[in-house]
Protein backbone atom coordinates (compact mmCIF):
# COMPACT_ATOMS: atom_id res chain seq x y z
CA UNK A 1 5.07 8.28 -11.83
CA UNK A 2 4.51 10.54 -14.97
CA UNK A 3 5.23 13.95 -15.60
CA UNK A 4 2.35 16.30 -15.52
CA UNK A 5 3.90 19.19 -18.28
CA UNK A 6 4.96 16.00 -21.03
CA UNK A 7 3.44 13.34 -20.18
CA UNK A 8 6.13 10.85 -19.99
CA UNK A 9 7.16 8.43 -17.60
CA UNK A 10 9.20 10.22 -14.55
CA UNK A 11 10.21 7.34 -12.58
CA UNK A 12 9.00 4.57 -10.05
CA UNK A 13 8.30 3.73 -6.58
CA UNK A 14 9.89 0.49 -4.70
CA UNK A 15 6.63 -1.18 -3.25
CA UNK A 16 7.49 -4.08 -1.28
CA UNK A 17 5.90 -7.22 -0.78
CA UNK A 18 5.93 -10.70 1.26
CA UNK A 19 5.28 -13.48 -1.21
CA UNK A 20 4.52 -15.59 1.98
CA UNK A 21 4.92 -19.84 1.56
CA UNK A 22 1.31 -20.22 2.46
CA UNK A 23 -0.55 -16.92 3.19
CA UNK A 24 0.43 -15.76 -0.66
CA UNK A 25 1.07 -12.36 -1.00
CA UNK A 26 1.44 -9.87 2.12
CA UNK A 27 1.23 -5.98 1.96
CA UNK A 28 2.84 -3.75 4.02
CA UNK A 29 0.24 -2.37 6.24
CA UNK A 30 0.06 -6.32 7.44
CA UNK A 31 4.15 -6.62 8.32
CA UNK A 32 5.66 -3.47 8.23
CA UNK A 33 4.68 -2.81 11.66
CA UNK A 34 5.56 -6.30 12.56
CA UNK A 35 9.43 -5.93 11.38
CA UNK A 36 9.25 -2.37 13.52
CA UNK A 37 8.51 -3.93 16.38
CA UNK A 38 10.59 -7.19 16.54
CA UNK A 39 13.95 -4.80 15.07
CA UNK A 40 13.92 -5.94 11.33
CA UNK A 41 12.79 -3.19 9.23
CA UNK A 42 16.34 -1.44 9.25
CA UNK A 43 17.63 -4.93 7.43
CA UNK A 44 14.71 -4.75 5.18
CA UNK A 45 15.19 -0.84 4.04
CA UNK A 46 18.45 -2.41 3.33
CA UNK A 47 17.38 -4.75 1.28
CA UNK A 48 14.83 -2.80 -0.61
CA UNK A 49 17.45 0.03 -1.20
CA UNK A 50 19.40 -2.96 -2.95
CA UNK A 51 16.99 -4.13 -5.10
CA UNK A 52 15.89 -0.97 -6.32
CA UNK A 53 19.58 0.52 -7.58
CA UNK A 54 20.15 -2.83 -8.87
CA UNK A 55 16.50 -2.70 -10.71
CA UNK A 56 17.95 0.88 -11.79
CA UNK A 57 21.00 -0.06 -13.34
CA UNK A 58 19.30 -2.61 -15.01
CA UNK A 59 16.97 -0.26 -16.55
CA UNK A 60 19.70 2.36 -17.86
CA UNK A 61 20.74 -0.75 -19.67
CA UNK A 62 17.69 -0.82 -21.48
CA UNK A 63 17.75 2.75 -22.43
CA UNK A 64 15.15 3.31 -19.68
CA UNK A 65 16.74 6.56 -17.92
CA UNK A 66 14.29 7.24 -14.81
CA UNK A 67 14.00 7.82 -10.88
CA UNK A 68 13.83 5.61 -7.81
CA UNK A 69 11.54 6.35 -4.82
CA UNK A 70 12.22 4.62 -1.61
CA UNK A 71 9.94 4.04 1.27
CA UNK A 72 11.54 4.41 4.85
CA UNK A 73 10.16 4.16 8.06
CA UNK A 74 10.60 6.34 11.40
CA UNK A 75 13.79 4.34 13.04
CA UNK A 76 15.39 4.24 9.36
CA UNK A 77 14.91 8.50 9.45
CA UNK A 78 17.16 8.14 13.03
CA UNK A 79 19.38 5.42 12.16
CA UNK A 80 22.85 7.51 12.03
CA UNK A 81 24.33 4.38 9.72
CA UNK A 82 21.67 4.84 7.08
CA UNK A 83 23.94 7.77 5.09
CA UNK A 84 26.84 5.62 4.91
CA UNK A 85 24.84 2.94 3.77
CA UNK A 86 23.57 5.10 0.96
CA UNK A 87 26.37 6.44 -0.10
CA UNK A 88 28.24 2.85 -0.67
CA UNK A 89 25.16 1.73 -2.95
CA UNK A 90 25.52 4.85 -4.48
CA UNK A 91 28.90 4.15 -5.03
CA UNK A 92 28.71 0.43 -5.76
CA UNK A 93 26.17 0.96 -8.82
CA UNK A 94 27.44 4.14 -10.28
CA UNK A 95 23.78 5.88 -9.47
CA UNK A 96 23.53 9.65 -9.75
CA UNK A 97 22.18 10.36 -5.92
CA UNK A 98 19.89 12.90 -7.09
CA UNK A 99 17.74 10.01 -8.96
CA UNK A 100 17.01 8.27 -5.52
CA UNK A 101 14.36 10.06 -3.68
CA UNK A 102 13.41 8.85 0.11
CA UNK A 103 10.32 9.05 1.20
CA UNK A 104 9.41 9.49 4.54
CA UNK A 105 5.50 10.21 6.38
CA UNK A 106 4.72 13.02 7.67
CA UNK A 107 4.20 11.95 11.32
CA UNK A 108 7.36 10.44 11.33
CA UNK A 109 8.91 13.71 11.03
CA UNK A 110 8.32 14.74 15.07
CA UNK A 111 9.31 11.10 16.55
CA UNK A 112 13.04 12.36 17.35
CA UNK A 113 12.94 15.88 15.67
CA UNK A 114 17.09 16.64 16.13
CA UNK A 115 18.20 13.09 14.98
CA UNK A 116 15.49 13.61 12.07
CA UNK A 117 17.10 16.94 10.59
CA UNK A 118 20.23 15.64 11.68
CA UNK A 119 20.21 12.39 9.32
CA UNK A 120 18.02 14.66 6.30
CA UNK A 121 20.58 17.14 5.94
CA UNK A 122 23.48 14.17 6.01
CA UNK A 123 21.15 12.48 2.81
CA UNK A 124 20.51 15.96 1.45
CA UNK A 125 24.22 16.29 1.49
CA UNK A 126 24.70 13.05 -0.52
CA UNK A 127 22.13 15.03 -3.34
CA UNK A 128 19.84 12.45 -2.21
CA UNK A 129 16.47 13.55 -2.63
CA UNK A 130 13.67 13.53 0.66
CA UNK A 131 10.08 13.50 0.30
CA UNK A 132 7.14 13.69 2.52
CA UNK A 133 4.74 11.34 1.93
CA UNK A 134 1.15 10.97 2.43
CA UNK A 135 1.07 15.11 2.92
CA UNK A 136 -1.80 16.69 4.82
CA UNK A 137 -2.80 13.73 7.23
CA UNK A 138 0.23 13.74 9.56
CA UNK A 139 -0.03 17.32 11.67
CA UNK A 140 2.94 18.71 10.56
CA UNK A 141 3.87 21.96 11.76
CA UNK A 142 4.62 24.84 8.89
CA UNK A 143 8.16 25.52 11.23
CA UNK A 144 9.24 22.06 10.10
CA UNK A 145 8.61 22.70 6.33
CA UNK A 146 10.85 25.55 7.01
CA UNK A 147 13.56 23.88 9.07
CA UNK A 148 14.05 20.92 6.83
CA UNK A 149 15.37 20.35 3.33
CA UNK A 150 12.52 18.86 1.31
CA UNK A 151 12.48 18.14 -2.50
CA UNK A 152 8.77 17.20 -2.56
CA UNK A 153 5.31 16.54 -1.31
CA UNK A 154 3.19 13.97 -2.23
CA UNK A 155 -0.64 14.62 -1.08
CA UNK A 156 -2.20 12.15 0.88
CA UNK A 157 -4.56 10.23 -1.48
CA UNK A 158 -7.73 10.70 0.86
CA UNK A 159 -7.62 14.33 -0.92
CA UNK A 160 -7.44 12.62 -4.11
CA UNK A 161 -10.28 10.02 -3.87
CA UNK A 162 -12.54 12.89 -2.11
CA UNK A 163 -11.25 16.15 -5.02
CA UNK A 164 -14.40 15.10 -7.20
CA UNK A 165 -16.81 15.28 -4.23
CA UNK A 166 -15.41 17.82 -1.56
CA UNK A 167 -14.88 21.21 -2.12
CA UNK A 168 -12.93 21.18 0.53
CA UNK A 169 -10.46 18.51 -0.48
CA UNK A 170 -10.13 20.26 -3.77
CA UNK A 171 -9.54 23.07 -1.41
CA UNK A 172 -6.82 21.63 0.31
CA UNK A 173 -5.33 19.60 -2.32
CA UNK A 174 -5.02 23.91 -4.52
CA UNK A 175 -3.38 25.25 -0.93
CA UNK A 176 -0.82 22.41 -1.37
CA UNK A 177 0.27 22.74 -4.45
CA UNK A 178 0.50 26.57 -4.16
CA UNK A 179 2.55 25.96 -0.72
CA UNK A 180 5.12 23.72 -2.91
CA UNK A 181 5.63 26.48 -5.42
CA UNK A 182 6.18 28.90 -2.50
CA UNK A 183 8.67 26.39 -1.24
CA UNK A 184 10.21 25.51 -4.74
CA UNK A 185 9.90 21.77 -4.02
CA UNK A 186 8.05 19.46 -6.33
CA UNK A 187 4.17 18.19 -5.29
CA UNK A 188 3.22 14.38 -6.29
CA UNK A 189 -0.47 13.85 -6.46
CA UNK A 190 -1.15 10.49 -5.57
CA UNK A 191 -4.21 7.83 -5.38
CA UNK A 192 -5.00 9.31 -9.12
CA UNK A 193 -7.44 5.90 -10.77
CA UNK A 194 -9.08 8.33 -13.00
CA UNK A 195 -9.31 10.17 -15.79
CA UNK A 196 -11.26 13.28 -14.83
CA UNK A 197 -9.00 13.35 -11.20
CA UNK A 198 -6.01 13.04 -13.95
CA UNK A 199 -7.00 16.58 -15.55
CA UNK A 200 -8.06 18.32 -12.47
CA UNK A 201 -4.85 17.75 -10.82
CA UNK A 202 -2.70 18.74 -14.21
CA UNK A 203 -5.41 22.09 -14.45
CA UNK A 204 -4.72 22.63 -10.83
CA UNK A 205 -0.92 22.48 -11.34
CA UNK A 206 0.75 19.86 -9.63
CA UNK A 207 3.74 18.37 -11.14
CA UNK A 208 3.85 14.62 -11.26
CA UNK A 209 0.81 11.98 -11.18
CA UNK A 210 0.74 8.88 -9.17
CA UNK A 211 -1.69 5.86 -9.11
CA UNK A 212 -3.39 3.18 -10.85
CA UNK A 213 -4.45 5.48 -13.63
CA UNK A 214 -0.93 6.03 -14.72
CA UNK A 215 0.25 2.00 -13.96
CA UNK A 216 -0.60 -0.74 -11.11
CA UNK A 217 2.13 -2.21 -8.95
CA UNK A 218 4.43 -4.34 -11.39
CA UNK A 219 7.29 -6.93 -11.11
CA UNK A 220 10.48 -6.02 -13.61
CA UNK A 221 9.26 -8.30 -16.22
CA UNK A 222 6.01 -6.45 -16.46
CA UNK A 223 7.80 -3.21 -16.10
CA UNK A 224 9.59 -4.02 -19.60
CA UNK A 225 6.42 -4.75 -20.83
CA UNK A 226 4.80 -1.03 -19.96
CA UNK A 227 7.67 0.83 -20.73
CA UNK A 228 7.93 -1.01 -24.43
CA UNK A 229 4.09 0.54 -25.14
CA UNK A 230 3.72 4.42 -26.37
CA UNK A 231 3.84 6.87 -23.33
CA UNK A 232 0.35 6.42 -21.40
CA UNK A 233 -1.08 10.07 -21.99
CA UNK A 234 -0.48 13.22 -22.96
């Protein structure tokens, strides 16, 4: 992710994927819901929470001081273990908690709505940040904006892919970012692959950039490699 005001690098988003023995490489959409259904994916948040404070640390060490995002699904947002968890990685590798940002969807927000806010304002507590992804598709209700403590929205990309085309999506995507700055919480645009959606989003005011236009999905090695070359844009 990059900064909108300077242009530098903010931080970085944990994508995983299933490097499978003879199907190659599996995205999420294709096994995500498969560990939700047969009780893995709370072993596999796990897992990705581990890799990406280890891949932290092992950036500080390189002089590369930036955020984490974390992906977590509906049953992680009700799992009552998941804090504890958290705060022993914390712990173990020395990570300021306000550097690890959670993101959850939007329609996972009204699944189990007490064990939800519950479990936020446990992570919130940690100074872990929570962010609701893939903003403006999932029905929300404004009362939950208000009853839960959010550090960001990220706009769906939809809005994104449609701003250049669709008055109303640039319509949409303008309301957002002016409901974040009522709310004092940071907006993400994500989905941006272009230039031109690049400077509407900065003239429209949101605060960090997401998508192919800023970096594709990379493995550590060829995270080294992008973070060696001058900052992307200004």
């Amino acid at each position: 992710t990059q900064d909108f005001r300077t242009g530098e690098i903010h931080g970085l988003e944990a994508l995983v994927r299933w490097n499978h023995p003879t199907r190659g490489l599996i995205y999420p959409d294709d096994f995500i819901p498969m560990a939700e259904r047969v009780g893995l994916i709370l072993p596999l948040t796990r897992v990705v929470l581990r890799k990406a404070l280890a891949e932290m640390v092992r950036l500080d060490e390189r002089g590369h001081h930036l955020n984490m995002s974390v992906n977590i699904s509906h049953l992680d947002l009700v799992d009552d273990k998941l804090p504890n968890y958290i705060t022993m990685l914390l712990m173990e590798f020395g990570i300021d908690p306000q550097r690890l940002t959670l993101e959850v969807t939007e329609s996972s927000l009204g699944e189990d709505p007490f064990r939800t806010r519950e479990n936020i304002n446990k992570l919130r507590r940690l100074g872990v940040r929570i962010s609701i992804d893939d903003f403006g598709v999932g029905y929300s209700s404004m009362s939950q904006l208000l009853e839960l403590p959010i550090d960001e929205l990220k706009i769906d990309k939809t809005f994104i892919f449609a701003l250049e085309n669709d008055v109303r999506a640039r319509a949409v995507i303008s309301s957002t970012i002016e409901l974040g700055r009522a709310l004092h919480v940071t907006v993400v645009a994500e989905g941006i692959e272009t230039f031109s959606n690049h400077q509407m989003l900065r003239s429209l005011g949101a605060d960090i950039a997401q998508g192919y236009f800023i970096a594709r999905p990379k493995t550590s090695e060829e995270i080294d490699e992008y973070l060696a070359l001058p900052t992307p844009f200004h």
